[in-house]
N, C-alpha and C. Protein backbone atom coordinates (compact mmCIF):
# COMPACT_ATOMS: atom_id res chain seq x y z
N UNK A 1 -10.10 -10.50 -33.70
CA UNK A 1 -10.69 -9.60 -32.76
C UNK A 1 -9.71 -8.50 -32.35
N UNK A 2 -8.55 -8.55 -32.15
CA UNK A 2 -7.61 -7.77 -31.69
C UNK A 2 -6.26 -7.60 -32.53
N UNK A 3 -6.77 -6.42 -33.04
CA UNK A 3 -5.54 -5.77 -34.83
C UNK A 3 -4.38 -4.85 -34.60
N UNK A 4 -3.39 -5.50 -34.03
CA UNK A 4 -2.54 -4.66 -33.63
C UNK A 4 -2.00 -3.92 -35.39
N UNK A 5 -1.21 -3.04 -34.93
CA UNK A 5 -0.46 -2.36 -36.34
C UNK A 5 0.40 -0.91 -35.82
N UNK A 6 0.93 -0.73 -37.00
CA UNK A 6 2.14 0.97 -37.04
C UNK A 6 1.65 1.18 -38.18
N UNK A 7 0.83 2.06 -38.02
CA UNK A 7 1.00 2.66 -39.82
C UNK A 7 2.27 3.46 -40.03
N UNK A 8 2.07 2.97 -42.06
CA UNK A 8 3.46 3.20 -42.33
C UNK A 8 4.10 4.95 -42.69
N UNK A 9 3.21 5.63 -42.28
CA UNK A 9 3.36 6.99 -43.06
C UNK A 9 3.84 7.60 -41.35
N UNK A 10 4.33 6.54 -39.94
CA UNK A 10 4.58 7.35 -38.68
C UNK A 10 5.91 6.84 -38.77
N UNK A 11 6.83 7.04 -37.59
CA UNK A 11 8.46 6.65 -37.41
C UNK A 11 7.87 4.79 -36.91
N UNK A 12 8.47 4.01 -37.48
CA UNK A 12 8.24 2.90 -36.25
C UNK A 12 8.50 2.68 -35.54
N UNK A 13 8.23 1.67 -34.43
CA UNK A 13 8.58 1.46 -33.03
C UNK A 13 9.96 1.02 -32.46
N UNK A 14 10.39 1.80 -31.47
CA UNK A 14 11.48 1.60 -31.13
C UNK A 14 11.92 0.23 -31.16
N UNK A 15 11.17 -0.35 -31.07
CA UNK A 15 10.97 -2.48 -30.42
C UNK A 15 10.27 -2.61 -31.07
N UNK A 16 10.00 -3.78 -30.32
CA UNK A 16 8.60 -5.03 -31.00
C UNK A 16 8.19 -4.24 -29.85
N UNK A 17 6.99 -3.64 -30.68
CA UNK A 17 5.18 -3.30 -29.88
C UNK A 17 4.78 -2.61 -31.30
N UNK A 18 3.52 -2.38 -30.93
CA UNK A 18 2.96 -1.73 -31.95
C UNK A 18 2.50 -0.52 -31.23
N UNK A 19 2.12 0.24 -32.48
CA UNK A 19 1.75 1.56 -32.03
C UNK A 19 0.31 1.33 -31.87
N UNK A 20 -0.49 1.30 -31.94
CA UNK A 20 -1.92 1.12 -31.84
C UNK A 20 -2.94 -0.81 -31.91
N UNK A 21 -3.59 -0.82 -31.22
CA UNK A 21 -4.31 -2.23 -31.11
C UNK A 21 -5.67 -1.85 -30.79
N UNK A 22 -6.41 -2.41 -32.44
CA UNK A 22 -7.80 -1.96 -32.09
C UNK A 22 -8.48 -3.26 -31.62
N UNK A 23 -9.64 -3.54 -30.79
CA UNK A 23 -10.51 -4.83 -30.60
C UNK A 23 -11.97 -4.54 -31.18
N UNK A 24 -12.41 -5.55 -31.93
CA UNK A 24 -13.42 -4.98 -32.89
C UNK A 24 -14.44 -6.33 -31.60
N UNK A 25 -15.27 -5.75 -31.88
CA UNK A 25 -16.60 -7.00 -31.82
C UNK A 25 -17.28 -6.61 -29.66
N UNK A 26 -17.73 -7.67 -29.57
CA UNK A 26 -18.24 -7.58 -28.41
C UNK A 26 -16.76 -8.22 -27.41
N UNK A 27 -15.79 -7.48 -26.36
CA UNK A 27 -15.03 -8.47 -25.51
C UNK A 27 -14.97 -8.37 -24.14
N UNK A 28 -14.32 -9.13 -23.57
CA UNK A 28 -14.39 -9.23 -22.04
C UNK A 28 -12.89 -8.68 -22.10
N UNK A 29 -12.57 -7.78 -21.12
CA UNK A 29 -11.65 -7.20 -20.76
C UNK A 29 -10.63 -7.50 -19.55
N UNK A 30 -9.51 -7.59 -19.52
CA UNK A 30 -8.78 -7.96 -18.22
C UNK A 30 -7.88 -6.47 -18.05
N UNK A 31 -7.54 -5.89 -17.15
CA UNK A 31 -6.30 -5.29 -16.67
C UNK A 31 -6.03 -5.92 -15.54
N UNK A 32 -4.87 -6.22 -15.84
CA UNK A 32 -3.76 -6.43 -14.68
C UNK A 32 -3.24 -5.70 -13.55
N UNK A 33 -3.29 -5.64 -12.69
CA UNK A 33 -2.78 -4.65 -11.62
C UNK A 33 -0.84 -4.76 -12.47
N UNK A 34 -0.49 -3.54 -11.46
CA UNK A 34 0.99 -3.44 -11.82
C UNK A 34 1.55 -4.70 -11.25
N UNK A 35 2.64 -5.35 -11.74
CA UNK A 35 3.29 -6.97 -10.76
C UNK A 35 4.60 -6.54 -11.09
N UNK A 36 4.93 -6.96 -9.75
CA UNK A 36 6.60 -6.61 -9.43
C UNK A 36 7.25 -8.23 -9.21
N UNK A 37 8.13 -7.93 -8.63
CA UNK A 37 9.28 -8.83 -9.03
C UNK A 37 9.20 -9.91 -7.55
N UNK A 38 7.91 -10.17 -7.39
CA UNK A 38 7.60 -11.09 -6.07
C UNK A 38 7.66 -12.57 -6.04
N UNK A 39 8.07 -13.48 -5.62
CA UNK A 39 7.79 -14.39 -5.45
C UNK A 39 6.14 -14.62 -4.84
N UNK A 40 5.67 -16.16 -5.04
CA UNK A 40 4.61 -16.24 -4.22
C UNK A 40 4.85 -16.04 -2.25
N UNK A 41 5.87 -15.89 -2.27
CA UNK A 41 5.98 -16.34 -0.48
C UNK A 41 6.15 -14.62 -0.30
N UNK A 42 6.19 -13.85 -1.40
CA UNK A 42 6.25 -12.37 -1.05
C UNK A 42 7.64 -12.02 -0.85
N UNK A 43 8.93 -12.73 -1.23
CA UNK A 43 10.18 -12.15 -1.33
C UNK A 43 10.67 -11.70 -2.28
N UNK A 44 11.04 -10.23 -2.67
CA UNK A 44 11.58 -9.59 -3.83
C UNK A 44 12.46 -10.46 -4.57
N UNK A 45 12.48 -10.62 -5.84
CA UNK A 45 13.53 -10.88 -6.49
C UNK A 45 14.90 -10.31 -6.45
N UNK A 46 16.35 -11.43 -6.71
CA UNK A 46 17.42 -10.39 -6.77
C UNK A 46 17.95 -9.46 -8.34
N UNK A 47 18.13 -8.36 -8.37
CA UNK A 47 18.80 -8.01 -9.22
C UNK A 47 16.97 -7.64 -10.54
N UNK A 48 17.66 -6.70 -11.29
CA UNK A 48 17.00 -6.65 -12.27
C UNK A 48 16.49 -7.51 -13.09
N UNK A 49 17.17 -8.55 -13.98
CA UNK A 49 16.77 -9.75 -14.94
C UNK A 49 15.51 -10.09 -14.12
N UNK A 50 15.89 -10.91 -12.79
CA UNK A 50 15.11 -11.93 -12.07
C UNK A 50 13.95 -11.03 -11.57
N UNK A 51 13.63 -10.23 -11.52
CA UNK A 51 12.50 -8.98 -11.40
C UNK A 51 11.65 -9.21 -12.60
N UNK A 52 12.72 -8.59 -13.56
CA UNK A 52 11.93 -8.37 -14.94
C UNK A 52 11.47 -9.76 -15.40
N UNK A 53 11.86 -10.64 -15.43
CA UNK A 53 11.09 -12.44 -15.77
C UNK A 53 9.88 -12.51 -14.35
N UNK A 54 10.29 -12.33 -13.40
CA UNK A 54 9.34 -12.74 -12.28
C UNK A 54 7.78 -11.88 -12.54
N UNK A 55 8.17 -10.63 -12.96
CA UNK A 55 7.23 -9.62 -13.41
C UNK A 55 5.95 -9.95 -14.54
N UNK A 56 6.67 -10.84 -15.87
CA UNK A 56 5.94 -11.05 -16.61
C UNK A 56 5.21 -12.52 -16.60
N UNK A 57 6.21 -13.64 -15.62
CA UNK A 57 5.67 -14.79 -14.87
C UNK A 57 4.23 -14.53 -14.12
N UNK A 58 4.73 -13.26 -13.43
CA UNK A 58 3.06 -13.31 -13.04
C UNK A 58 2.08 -12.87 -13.61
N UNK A 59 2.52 -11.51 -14.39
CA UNK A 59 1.01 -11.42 -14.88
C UNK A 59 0.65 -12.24 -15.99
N UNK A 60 1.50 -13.07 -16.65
CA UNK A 60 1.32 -13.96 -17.35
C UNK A 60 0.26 -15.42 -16.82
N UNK A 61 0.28 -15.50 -15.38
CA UNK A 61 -0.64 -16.25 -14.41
C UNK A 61 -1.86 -15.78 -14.47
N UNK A 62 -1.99 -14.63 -14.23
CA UNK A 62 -3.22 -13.73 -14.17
C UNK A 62 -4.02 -14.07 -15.08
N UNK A 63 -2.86 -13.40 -16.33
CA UNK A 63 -3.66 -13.96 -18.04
C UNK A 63 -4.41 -15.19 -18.23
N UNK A 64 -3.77 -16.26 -17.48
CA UNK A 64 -3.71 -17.32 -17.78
C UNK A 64 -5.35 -17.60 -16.98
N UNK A 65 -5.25 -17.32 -15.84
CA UNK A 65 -6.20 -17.73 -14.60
C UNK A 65 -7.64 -16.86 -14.72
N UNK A 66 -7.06 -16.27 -16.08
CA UNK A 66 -8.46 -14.94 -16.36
C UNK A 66 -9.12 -16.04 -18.15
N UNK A 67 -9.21 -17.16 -18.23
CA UNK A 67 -8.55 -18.04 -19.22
C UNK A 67 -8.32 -17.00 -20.83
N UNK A 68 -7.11 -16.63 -20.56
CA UNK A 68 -6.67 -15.74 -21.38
C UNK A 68 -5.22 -15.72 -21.64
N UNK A 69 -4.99 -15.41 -23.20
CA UNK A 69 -3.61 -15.79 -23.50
C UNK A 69 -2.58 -15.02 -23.96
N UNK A 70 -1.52 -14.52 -23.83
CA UNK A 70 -0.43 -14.01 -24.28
C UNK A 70 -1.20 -13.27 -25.92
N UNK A 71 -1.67 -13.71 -26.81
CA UNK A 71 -2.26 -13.03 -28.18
C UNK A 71 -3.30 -12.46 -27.49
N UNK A 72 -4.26 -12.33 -26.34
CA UNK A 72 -5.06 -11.45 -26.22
C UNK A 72 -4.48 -10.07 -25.53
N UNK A 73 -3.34 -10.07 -25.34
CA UNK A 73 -2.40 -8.93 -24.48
C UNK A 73 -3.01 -7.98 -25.74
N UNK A 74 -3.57 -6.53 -25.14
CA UNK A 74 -3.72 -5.46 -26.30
C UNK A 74 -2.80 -4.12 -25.83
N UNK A 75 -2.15 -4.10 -24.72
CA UNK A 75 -1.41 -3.20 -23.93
C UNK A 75 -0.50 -3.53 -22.94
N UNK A 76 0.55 -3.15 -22.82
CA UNK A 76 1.89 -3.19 -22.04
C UNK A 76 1.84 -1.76 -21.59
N UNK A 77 1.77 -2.06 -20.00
CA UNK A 77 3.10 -0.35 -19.35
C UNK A 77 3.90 -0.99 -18.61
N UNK A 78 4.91 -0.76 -19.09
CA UNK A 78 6.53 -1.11 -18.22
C UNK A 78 6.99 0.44 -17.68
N UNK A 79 7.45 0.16 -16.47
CA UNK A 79 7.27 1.25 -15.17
C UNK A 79 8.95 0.93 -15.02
N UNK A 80 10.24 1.46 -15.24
CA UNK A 80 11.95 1.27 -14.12
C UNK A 80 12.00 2.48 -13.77
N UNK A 81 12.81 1.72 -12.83
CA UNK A 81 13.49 2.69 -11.59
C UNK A 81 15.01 3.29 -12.80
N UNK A 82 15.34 2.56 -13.45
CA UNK A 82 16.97 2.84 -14.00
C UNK A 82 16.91 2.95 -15.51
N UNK A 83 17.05 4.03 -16.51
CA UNK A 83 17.11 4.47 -17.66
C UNK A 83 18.24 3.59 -18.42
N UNK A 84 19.30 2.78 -17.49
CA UNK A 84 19.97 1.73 -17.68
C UNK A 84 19.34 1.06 -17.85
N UNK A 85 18.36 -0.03 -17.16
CA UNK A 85 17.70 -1.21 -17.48
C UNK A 85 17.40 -1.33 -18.56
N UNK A 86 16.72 -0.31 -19.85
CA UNK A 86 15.79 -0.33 -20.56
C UNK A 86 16.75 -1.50 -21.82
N UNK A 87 17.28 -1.46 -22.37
CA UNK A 87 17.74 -2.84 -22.96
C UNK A 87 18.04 -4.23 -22.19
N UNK A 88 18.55 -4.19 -21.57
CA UNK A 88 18.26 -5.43 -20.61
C UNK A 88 16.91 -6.13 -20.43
N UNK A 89 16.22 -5.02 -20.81
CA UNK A 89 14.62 -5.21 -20.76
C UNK A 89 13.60 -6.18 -21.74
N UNK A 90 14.85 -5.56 -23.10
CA UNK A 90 13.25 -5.56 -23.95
C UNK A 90 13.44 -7.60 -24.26
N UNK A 91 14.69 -7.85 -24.58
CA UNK A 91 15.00 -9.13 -24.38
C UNK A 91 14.02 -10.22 -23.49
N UNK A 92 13.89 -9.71 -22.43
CA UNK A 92 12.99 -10.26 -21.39
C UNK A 92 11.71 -10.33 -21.81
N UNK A 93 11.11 -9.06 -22.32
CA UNK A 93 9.84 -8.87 -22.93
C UNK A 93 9.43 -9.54 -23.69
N UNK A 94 10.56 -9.51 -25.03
CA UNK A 94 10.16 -10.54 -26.18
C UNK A 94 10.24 -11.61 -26.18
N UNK A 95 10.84 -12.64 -25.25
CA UNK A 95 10.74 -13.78 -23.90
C UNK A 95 9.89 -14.03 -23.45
N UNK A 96 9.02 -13.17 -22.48
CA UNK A 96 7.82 -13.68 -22.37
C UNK A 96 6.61 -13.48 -22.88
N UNK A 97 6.71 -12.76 -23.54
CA UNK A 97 5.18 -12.37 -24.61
C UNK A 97 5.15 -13.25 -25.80
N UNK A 98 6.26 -14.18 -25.79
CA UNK A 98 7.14 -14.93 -27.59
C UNK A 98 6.61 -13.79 -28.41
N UNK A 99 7.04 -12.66 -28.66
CA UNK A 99 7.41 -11.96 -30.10
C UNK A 99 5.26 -11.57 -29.99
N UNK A 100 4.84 -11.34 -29.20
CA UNK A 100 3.36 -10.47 -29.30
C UNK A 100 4.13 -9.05 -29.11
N UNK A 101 3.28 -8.04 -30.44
CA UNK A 101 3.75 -6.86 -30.31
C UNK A 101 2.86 -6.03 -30.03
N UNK A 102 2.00 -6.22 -28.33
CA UNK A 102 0.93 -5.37 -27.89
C UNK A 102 1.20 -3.94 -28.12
N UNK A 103 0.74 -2.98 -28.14
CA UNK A 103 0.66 -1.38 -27.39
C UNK A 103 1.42 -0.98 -26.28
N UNK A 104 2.60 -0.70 -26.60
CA UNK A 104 3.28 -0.58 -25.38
C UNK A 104 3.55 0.99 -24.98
N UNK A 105 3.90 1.34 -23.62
CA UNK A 105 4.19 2.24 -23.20
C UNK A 105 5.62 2.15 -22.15
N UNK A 106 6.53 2.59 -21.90
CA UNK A 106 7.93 2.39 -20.97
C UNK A 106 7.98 3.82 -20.81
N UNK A 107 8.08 3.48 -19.68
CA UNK A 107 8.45 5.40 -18.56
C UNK A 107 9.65 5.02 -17.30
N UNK A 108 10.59 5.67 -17.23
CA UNK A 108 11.20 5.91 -16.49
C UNK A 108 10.85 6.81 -15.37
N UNK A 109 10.63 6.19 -14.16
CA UNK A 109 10.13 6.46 -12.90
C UNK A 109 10.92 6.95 -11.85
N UNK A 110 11.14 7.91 -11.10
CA UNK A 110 11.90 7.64 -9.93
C UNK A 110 12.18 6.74 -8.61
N UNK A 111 10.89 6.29 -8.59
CA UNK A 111 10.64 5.05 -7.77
C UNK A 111 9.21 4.38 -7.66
N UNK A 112 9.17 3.36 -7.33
CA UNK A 112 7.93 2.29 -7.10
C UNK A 112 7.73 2.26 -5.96
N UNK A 113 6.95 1.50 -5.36
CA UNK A 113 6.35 1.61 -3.99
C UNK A 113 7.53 1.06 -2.89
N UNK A 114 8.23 0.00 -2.94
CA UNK A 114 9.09 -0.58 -2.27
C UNK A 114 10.76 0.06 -3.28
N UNK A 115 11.77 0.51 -2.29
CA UNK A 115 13.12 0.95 -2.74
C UNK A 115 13.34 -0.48 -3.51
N UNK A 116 13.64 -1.48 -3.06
CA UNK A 116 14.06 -2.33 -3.92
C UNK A 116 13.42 -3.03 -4.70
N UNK A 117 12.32 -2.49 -5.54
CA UNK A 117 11.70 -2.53 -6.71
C UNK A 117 12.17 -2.04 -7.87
N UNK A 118 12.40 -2.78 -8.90
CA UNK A 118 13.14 -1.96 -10.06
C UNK A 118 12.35 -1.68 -11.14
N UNK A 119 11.45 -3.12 -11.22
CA UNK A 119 10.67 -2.87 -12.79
C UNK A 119 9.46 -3.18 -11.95
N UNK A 120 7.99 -2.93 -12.69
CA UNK A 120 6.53 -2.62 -12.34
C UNK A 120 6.19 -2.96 -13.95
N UNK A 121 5.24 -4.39 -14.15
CA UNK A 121 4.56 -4.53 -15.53
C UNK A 121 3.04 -4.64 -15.25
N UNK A 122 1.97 -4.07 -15.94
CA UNK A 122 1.01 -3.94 -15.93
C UNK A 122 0.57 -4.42 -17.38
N UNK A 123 -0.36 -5.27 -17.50
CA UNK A 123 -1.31 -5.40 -18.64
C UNK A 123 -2.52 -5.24 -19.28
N UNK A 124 -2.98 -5.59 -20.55
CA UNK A 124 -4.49 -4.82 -20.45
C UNK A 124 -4.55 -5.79 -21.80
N UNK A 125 -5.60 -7.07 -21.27
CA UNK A 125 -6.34 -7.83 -22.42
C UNK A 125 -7.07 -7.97 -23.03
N UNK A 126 -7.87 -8.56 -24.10
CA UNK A 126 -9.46 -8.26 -24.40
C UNK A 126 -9.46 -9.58 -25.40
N UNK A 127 -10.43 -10.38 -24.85
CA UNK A 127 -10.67 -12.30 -25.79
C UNK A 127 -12.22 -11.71 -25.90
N UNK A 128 -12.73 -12.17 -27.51
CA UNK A 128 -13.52 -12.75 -27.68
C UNK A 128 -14.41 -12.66 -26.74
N UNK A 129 -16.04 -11.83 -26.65
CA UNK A 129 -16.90 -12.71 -25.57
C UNK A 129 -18.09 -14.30 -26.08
C-alpha cells in the first residue's frame, strides 16, 4: 500500500528517507501533531539527544494508539532550533523508525513555541482501510 522510492535519474538523499511515498488503494490517514521533547508529567527534556528520542517516543505512541505502525509512517518533518544538531539527529531517527525511509523534510527554525525546545517531530501515516 505505501511505495516509498528515489528515482535514480535525481541526486539521492542526503540520509535514509526517501524522496517520494506514494499510497495506492483506499487508506485511513493519521497526522501527528508536532511532539516535542515532553515527558508525560509535561517536563521538558534535558539537552538535545533526550528531546530528540522523547520526540519520536511519542509520536511513535500516537502511531501506535492510532493502531498503526512505524512501516505505515509515509512522511517525516523534523523542525531544530540548531543547524548543529542536524547529525546528532539523524542517528536518533534511524533508532526510532529501525531504518523506515519515510518522506522526509528537516528545516532549520529559529525557534519553537517554548525557548527551551530544540527539536519539533511531526508525522503523517496511511494503513490499509
Amino acid at each position: 500500500m505505501v511505495r516509498l522510492f528515489s528515482p535514480p535519474d535525481i541526486c539521492k538523499p542526503f540520509s535514509r528517507y526517501s524522496h517520494g511515498a506514494v499510497v495506492d488503494g483506499p487508506a485511513r490517514w493519521l497526522h501527528i501533531s508536532g511532539q516535542v521533547g515532553a515527558k508525560p508529567d509535561g517536563t521538558i527534556e534535558e539537552g538535545f539527544e533526550a528531546q530528540a528520542k522523547r520526540c519520536y517516543a511519542n509520536a511513535i505512541a500516537i502511531l501506535r494508539a492510532a493502531d498503526m505502525d512505524i512501516t505505515d509512517i509515509v512522511k517525516t518533518n523534523i523542525f531544530l532550533t540548531r543547524a548543529t544538531d542536524v547529525m546528532a539527529g539523524r542517528p536518533i531517527r534511524e533508532e526510532a523508525l529501525k531504518g523506515h525511509q519515510a518522506a522526509s523534510t528537516l528545516l532549520i527554525v529559529s525557534a519553537l513555541a517554548r525557548p527551551d525546545l530544540l527539536i519539533e517531530v511531526e508525522l503523517i501515516a496511511a494503513k490499509a482501510s
